[in-house]
PDB file of N, CA and C in Angstrom:
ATOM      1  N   UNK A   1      89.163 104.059 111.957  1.00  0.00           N
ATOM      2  CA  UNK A   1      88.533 102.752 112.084  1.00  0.00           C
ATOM      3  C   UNK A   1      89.493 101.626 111.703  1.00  0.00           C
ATOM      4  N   UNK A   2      90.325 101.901 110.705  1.00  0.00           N
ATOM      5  CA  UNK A   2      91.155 100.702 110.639  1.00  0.00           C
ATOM      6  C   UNK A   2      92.758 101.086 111.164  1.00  0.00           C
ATOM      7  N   UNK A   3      92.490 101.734 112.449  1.00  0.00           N
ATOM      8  CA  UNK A   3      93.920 101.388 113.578  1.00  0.00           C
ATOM      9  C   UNK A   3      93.519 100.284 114.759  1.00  0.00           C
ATOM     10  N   UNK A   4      93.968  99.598 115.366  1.00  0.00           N
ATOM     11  CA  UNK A   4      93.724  98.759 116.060  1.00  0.00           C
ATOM     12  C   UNK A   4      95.100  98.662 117.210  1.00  0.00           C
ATOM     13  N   UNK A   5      94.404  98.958 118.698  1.00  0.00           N
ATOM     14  CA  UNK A   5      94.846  98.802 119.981  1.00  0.00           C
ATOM     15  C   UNK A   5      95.045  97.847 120.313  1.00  0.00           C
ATOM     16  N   UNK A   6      95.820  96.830 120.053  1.00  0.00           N
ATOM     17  CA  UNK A   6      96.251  95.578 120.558  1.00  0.00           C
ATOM     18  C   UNK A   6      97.302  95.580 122.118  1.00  0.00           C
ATOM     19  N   UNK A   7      97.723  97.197 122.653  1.00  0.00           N
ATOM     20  CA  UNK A   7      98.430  96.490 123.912  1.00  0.00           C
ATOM     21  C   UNK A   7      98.879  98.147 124.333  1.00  0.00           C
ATOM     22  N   UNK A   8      98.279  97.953 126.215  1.00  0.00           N
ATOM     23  CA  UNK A   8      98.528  99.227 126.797  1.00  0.00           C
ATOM     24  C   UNK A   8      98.589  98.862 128.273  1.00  0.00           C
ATOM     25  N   UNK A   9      99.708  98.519 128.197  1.00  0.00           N
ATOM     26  CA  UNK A   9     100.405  98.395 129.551  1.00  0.00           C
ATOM     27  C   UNK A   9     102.020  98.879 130.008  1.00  0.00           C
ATOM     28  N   UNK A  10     102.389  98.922 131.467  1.00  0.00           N
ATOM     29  CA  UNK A  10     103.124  99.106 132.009  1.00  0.00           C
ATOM     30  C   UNK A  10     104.355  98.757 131.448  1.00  0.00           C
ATOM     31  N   UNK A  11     105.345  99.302 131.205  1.00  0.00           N
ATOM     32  CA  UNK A  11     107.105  99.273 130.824  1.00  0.00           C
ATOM     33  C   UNK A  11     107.747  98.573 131.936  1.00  0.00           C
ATOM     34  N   UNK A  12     108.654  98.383 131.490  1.00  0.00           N
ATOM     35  CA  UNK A  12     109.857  97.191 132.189  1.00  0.00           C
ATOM     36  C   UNK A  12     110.624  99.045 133.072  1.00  0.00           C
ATOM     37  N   UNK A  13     110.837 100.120 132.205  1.00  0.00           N
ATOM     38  CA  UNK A  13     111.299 101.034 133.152  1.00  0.00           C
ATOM     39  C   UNK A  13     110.285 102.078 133.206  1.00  0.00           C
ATOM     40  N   UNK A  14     109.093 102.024 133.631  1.00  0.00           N
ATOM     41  CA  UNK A  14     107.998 102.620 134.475  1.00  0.00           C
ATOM     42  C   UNK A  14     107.430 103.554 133.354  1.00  0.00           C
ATOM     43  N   UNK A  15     107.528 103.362 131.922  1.00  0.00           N
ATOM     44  CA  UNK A  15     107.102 103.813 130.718  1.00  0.00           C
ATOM     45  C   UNK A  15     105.419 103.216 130.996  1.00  0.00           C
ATOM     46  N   UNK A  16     104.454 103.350 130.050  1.00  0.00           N
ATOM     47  CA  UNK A  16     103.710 102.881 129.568  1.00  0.00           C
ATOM     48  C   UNK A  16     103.739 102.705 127.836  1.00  0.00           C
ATOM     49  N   UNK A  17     103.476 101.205 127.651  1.00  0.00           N
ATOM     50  CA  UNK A  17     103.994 100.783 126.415  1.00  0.00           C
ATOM     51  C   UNK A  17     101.995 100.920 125.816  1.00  0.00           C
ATOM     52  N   UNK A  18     102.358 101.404 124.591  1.00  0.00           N
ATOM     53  CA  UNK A  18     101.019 101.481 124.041  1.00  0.00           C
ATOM     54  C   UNK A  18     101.287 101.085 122.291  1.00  0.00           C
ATOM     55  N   UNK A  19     101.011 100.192 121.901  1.00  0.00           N
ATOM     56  CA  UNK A  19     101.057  99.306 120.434  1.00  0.00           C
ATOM     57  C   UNK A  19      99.889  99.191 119.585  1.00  0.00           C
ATOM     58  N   UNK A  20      99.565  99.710 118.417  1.00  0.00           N
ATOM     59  CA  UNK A  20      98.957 100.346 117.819  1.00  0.00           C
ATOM     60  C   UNK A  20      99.667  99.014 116.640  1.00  0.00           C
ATOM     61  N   UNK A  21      98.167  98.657 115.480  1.00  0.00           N
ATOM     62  CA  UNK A  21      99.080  98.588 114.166  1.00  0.00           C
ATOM     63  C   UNK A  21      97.474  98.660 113.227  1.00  0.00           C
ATOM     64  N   UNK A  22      98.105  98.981 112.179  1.00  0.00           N
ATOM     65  CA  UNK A  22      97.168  99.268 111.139  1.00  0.00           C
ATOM     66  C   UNK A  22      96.236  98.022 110.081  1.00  0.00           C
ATOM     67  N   UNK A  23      95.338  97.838 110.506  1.00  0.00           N
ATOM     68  CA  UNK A  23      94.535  96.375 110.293  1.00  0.00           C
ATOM     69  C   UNK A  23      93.979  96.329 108.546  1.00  0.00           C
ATOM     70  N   UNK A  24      93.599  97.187 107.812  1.00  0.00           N
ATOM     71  CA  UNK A  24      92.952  97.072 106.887  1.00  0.00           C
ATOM     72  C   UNK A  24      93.715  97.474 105.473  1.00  0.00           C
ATOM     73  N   UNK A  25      95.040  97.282 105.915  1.00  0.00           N
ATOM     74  CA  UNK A  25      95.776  97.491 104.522  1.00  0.00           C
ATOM     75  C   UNK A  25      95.907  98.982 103.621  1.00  0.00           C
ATOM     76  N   UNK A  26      95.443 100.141 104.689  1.00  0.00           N
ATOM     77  CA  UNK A  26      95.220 100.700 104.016  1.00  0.00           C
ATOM     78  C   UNK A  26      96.308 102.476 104.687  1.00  0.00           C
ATOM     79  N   UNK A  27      97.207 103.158 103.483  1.00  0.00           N
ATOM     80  CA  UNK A  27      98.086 103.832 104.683  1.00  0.00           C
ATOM     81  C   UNK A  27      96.944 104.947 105.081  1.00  0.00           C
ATOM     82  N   UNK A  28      97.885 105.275 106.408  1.00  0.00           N
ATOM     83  CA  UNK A  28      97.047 106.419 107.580  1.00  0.00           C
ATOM     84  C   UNK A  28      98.291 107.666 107.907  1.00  0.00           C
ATOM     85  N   UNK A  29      97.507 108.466 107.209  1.00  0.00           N
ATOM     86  CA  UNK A  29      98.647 109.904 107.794  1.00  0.00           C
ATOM     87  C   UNK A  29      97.821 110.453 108.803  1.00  0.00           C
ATOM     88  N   UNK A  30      98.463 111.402 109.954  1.00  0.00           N
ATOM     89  CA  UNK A  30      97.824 111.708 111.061  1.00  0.00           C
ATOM     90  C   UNK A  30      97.198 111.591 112.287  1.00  0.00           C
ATOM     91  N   UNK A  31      97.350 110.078 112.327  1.00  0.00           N
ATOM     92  CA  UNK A  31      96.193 109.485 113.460  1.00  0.00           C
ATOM     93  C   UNK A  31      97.087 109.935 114.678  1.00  0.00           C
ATOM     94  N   UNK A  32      96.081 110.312 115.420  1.00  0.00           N
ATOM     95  CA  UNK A  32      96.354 110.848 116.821  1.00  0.00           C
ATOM     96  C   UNK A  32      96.016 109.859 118.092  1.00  0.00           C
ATOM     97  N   UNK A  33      97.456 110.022 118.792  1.00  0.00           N
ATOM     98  CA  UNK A  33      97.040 109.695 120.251  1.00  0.00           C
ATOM     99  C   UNK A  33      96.848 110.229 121.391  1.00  0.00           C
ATOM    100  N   UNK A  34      95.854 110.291 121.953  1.00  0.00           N
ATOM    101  CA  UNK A  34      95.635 111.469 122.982  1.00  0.00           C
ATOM    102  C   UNK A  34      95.718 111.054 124.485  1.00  0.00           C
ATOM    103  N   UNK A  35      96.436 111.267 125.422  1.00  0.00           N
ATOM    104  CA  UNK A  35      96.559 111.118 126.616  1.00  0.00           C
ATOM    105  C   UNK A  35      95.799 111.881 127.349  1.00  0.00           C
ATOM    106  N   UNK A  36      94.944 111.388 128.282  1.00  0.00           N
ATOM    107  CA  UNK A  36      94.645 112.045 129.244  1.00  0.00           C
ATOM    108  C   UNK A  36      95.875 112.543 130.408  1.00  0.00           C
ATOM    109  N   UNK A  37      96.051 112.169 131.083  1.00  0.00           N
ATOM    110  CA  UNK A  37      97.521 112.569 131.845  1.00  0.00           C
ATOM    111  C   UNK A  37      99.198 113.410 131.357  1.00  0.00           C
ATOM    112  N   UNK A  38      99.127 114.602 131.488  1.00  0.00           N
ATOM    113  CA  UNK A  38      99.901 115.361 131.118  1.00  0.00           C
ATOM    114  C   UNK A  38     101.548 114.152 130.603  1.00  0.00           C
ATOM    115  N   UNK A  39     101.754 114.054 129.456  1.00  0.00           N
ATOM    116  CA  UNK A  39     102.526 113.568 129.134  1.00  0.00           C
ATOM    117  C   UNK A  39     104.375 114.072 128.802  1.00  0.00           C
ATOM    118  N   UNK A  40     105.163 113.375 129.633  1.00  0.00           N
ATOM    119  CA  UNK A  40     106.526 113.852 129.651  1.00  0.00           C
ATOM    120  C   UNK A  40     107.838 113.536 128.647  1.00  0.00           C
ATOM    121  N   UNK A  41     107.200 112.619 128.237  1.00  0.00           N
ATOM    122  CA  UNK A  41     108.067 111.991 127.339  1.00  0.00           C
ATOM    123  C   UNK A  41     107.293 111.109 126.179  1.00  0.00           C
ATOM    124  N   UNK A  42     107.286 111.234 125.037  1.00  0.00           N
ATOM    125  CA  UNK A  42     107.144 109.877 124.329  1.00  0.00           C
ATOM    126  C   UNK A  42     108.263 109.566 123.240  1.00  0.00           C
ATOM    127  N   UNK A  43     108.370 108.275 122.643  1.00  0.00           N
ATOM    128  CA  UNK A  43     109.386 107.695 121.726  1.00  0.00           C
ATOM    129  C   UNK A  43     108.965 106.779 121.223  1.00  0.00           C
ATOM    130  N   UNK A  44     109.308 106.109 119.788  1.00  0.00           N
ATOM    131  CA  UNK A  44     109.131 104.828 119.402  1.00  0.00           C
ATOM    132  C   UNK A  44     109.369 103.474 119.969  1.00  0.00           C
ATOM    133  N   UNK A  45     109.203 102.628 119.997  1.00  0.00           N
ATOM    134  CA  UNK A  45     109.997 101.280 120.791  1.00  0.00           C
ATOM    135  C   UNK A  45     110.111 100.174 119.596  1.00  0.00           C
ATOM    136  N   UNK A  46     110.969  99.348 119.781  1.00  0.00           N
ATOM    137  CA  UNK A  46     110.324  97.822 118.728  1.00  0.00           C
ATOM    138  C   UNK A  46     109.465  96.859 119.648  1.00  0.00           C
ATOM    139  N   UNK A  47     109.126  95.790 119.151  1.00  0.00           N
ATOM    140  CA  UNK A  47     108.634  95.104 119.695  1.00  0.00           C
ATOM    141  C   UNK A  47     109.083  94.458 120.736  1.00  0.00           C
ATOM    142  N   UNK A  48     110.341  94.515 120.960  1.00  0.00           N
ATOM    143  CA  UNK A  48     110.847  94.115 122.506  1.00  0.00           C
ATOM    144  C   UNK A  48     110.819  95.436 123.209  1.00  0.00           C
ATOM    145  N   UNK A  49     110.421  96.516 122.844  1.00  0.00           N
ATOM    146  CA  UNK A  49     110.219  97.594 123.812  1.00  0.00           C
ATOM    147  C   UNK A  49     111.773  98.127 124.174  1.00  0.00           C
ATOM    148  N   UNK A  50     112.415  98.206 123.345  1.00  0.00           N
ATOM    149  CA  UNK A  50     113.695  99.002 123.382  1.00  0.00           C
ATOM    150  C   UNK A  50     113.249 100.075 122.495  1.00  0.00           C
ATOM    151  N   UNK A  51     114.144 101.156 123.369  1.00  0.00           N
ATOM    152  CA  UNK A  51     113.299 102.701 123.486  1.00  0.00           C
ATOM    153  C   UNK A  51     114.240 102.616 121.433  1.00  0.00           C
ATOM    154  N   UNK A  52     113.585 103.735 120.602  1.00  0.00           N
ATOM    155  CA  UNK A  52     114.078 104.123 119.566  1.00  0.00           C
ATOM    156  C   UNK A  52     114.282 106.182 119.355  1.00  0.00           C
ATOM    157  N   UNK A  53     113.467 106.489 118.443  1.00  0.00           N
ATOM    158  CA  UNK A  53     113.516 107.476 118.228  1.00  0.00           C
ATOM    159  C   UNK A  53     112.245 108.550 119.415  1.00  0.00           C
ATOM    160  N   UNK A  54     112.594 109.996 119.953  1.00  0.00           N
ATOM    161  CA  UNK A  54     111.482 111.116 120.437  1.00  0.00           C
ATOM    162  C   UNK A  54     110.767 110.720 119.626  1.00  0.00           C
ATOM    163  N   UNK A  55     109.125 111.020 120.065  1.00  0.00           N
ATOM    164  CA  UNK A  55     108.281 111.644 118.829  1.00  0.00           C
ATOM    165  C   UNK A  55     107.483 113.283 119.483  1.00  0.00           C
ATOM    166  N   UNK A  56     107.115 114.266 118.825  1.00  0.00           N
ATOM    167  CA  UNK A  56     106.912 115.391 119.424  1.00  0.00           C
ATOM    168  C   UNK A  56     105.549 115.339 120.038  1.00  0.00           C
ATOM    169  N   UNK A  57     105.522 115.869 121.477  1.00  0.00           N
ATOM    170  CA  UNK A  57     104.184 115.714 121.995  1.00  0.00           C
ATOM    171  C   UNK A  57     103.390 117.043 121.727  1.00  0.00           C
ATOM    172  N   UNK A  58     102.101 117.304 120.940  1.00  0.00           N
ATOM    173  CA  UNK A  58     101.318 118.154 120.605  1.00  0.00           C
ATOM    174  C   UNK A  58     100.646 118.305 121.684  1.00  0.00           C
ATOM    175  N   UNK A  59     100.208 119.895 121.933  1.00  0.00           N
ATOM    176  CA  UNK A  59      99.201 120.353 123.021  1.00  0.00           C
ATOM    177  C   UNK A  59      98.303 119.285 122.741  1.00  0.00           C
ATOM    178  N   UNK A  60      97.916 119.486 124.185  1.00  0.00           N
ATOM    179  CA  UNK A  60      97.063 118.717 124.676  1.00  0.00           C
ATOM    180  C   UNK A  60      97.272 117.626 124.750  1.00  0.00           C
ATOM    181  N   UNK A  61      98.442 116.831 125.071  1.00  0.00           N
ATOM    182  CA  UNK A  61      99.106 115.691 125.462  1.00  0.00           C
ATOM    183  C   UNK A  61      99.130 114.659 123.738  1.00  0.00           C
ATOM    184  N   UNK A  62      98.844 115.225 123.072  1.00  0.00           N
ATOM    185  CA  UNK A  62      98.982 114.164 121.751  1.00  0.00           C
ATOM    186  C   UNK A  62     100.077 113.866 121.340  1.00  0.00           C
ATOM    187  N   UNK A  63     100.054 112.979 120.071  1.00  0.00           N
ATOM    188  CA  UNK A  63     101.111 112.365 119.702  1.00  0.00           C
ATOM    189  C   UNK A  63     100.660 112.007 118.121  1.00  0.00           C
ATOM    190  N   UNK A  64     101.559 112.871 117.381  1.00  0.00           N
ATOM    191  CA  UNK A  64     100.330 112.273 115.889  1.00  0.00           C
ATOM    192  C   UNK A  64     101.680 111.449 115.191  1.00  0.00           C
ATOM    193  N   UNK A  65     100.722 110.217 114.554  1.00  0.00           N
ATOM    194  CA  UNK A  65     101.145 109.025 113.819  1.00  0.00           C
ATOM    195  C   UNK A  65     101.275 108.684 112.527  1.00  0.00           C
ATOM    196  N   UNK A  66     101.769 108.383 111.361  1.00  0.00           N
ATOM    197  CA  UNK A  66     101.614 107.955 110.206  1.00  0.00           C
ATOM    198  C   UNK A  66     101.864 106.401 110.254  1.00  0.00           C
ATOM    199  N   UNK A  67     100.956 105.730 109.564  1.00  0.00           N
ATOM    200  CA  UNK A  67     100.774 104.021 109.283  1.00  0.00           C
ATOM    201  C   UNK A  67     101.449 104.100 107.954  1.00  0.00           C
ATOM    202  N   UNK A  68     101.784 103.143 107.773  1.00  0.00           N
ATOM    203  CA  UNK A  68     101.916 101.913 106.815  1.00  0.00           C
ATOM    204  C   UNK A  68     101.042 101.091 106.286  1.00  0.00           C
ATOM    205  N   UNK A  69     100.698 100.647 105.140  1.00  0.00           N
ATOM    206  CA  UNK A  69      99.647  99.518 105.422  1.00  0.00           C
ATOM    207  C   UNK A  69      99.931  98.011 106.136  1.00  0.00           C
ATOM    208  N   UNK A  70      99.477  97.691 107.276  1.00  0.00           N
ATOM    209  CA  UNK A  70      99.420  96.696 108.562  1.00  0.00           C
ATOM    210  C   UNK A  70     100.653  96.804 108.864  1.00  0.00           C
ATOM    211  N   UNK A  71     101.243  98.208 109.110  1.00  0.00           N
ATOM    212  CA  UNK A  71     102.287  98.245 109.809  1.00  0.00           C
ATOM    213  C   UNK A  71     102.160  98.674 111.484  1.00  0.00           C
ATOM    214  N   UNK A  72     102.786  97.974 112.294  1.00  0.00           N
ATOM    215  CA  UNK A  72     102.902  97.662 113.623  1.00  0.00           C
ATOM    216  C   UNK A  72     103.883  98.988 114.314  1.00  0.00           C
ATOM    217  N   UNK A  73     103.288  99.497 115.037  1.00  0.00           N
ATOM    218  CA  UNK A  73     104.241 100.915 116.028  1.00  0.00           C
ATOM    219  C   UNK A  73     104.103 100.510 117.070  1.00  0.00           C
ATOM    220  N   UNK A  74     105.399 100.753 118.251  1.00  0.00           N
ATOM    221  CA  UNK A  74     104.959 100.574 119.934  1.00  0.00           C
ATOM    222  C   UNK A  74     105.563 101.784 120.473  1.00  0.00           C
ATOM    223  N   UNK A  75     104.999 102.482 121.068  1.00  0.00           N
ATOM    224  CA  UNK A  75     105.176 103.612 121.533  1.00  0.00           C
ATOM    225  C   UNK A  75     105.656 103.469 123.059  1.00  0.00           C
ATOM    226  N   UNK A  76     106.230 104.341 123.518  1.00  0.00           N
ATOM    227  CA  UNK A  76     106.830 104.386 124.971  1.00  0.00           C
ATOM    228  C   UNK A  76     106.453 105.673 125.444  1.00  0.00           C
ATOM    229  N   UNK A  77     105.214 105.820 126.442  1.00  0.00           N
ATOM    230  CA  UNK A  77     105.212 107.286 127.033  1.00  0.00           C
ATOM    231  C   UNK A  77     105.288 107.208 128.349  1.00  0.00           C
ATOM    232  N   UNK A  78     105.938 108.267 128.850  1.00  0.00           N
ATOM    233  CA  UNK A  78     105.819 109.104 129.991  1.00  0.00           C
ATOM    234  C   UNK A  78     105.493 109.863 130.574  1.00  0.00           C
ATOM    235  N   UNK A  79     104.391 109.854 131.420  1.00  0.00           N
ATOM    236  CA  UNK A  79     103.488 110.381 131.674  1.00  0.00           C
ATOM    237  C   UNK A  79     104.137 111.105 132.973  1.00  0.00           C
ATOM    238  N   UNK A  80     103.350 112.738 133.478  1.00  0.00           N
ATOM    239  CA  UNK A  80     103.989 113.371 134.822  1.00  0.00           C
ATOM    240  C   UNK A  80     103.634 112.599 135.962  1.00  0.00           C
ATOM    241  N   UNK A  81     104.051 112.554 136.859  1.00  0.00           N
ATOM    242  CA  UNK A  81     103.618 111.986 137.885  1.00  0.00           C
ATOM    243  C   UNK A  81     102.185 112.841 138.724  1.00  0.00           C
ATOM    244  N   UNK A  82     101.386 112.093 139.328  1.00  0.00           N
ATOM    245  CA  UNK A  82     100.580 113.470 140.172  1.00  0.00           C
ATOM    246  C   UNK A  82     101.006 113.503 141.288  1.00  0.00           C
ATOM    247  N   UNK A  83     100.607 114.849 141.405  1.00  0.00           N
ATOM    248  CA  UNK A  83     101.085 115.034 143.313  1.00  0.00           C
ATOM    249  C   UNK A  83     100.004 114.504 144.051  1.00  0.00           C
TER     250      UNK A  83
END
């Protein structure tokens, strides 16, 4: 309840940028992101969306997170293409 989706759109190189930050001051180990669409890649970004570090994608297309308190993450995924 206190993560907050502030931005999930399209990448400058055909990523989808998804920005997450933690609203209530309070830290968060574990929070998960779950993709529907078989996911190929994900990584950290900064806020200009320059790619940073992998992060490991868990079955079932996830991606698990640790917060900060009101600390700000932007993620970069890559999703498979469909046929």
């Amino acid at each position: 309840a206190n993560l907050v989706l502030s931005a999930f759109k399209p990448g400058r190189d055909g990523s989808t940028i998804v920005r997450v930050y933690e609203a209530a001051g309070i830290a968060t180990t574990g929070a998960v992101i779950t993709c529907q669409m078989p996911l190929r890649a994900a990584q950290t970004a900064n806020l200009m969306e320059d790619t940073g570090s992998d992060l490991a994608i868990a079955p079932e297309n996830q991606v698990q997170l640790n917060f900060a308190p009101f600390e700000i993450k932007t993620l970069k995924l890559k999703v498979q293409p469909s046929k």
